[in-house]
C-alpha atoms as a PDB file:
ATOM      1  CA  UNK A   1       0.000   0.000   0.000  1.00  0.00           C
ATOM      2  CA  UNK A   2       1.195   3.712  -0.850  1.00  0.00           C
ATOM      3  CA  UNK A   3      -0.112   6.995   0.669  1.00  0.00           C
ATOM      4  CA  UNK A   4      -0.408   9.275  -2.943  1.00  0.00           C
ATOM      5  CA  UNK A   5      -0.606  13.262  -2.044  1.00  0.00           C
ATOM      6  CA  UNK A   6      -2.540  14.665  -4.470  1.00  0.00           C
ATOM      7  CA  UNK A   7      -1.819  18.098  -3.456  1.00  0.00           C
ATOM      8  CA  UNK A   8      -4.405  20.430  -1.499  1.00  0.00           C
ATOM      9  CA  UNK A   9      -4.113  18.432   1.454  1.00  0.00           C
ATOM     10  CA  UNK A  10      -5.925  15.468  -0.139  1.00  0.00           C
ATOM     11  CA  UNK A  11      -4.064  11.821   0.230  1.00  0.00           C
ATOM     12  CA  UNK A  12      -5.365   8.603  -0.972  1.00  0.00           C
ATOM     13  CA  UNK A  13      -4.022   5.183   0.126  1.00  0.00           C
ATOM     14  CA  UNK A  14      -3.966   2.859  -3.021  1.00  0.00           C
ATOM     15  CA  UNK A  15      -3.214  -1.106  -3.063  1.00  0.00           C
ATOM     16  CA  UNK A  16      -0.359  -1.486  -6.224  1.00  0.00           C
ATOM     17  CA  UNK A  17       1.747  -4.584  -7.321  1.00  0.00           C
ATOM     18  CA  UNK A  18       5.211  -3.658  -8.288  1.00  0.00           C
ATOM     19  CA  UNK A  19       5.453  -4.513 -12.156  1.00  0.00           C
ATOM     20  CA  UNK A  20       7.931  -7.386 -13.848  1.00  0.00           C
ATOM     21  CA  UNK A  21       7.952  -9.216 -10.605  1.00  0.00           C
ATOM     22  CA  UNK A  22       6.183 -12.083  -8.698  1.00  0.00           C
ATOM     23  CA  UNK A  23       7.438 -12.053  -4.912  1.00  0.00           C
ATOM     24  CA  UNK A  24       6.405 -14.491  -2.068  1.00  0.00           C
ATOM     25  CA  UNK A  25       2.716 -13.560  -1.044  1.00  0.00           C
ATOM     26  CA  UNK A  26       2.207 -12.606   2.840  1.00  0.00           C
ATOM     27  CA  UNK A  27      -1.147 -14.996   3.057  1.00  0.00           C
ATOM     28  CA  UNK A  28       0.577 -18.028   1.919  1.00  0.00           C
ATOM     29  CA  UNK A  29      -0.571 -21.491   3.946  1.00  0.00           C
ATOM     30  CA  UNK A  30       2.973 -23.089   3.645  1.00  0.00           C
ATOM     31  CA  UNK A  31       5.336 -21.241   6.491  1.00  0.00           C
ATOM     32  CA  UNK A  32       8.472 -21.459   4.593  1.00  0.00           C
ATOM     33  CA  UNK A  33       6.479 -19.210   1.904  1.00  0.00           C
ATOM     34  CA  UNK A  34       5.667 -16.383   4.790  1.00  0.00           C
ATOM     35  CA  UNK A  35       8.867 -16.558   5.785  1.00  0.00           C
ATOM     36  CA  UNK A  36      10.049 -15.853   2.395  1.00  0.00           C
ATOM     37  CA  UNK A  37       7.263 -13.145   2.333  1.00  0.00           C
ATOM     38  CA  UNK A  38       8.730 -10.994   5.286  1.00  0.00           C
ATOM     39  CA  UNK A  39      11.988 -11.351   4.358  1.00  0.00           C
ATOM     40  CA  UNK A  40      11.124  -9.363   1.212  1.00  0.00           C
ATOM     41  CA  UNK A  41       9.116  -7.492   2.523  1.00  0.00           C
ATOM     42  CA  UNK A  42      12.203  -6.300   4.989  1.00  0.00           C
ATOM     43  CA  UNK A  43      14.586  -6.036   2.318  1.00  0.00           C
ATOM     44  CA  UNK A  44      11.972  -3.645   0.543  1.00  0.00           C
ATOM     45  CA  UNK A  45      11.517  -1.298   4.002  1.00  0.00           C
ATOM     46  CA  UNK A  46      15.159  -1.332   4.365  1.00  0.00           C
ATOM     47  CA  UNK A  47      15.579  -0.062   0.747  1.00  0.00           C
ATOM     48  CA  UNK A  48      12.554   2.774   1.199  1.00  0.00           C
ATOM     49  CA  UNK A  49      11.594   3.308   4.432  1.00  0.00           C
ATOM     50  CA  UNK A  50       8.426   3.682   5.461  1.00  0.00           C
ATOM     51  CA  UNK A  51       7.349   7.759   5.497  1.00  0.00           C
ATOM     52  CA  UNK A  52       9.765   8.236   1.932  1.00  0.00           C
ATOM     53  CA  UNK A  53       9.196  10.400  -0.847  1.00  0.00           C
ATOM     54  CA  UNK A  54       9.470   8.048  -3.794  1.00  0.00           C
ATOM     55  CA  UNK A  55       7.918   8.100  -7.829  1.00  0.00           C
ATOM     56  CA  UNK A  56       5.355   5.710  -8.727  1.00  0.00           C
ATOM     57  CA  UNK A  57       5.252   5.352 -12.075  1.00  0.00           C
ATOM     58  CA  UNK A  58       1.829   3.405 -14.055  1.00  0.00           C
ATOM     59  CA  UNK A  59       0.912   2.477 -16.910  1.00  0.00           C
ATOM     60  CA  UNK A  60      -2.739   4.636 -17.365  1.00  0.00           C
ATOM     61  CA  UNK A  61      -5.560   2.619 -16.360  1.00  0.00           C
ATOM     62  CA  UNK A  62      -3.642  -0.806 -16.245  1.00  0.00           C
ATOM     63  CA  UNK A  63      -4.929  -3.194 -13.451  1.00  0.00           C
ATOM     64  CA  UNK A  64      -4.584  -6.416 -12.284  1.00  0.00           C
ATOM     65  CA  UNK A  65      -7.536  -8.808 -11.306  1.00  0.00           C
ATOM     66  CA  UNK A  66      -7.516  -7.491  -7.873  1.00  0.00           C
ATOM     67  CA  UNK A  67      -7.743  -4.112  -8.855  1.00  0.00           C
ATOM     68  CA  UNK A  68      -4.384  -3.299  -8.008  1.00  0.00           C
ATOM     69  CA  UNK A  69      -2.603  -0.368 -10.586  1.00  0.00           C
ATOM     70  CA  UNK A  70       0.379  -1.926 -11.633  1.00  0.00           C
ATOM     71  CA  UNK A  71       3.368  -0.130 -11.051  1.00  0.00           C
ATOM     72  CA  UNK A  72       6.689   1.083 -10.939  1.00  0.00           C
ATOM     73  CA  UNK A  73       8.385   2.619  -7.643  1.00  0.00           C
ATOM     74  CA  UNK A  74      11.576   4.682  -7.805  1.00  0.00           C
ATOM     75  CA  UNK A  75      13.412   5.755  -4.778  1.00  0.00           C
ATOM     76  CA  UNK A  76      16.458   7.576  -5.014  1.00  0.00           C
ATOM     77  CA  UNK A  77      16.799   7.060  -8.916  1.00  0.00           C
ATOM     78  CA  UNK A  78      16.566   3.143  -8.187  1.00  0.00           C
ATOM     79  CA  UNK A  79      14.016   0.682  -9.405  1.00  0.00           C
ATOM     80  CA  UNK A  80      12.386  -1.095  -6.315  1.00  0.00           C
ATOM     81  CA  UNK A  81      11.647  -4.131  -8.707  1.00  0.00           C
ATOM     82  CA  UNK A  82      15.304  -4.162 -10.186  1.00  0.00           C
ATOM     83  CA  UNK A  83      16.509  -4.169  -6.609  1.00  0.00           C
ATOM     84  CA  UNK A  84      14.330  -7.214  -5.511  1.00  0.00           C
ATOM     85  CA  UNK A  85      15.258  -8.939  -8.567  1.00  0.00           C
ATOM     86  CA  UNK A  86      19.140  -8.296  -7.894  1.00  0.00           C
ATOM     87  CA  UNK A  87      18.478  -9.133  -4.020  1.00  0.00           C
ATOM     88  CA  UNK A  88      17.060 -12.107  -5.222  1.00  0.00           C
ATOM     89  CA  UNK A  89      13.860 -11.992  -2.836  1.00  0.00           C
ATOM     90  CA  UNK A  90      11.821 -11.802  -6.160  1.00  0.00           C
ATOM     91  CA  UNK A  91      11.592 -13.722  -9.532  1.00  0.00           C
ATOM     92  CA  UNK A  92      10.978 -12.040 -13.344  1.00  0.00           C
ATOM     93  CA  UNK A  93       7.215 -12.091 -14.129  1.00  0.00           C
END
């Protein structure tokens, strides 16, 4: 989830899947998979905290099945999906 300021005071909190990659889900049933999960997950917070200004870049009106926008993040001029993919917490999708 990302907190978008729109400008005006005016935020919106929007559900996005990071685009070219499939990571361990959070809600999986096998505990080796959740542990996978959070260790991506950490490697992601460690890379852009939580509370960081970052780009999100989309494709217009592209959406998964869940409703999700799919998307690009860039923090400091870096990729977040690149730097999963190099970390290797993450596969190509």
């Amino acid at each position: 989830m990302v907190k978008v300021d729109l400008g005006f005071y005016v935020t919106v909190t929007q559900k996005i899947r990071l685009a070219r990659i499939n990571a361990p889900e959070m809600d999986a049933n096998i505990p080796y998979q959740v542990r996978r999960a959070k260790h991506a997950r950490a490697v992601a917070r460690k890379f852009c905290p939580e509370g960081s200004s970052i780009t999100i870049v989309t494709t217009k009106n592209r959406k998964d099945r869940y409703a999700r926008y799919i998307a690009e993040l860039i923090y400091k001029k870096t990729n977040l999906s690149d730097y999963l993919l190099k970390k290797g917490v993450a596969v190509p999708y």
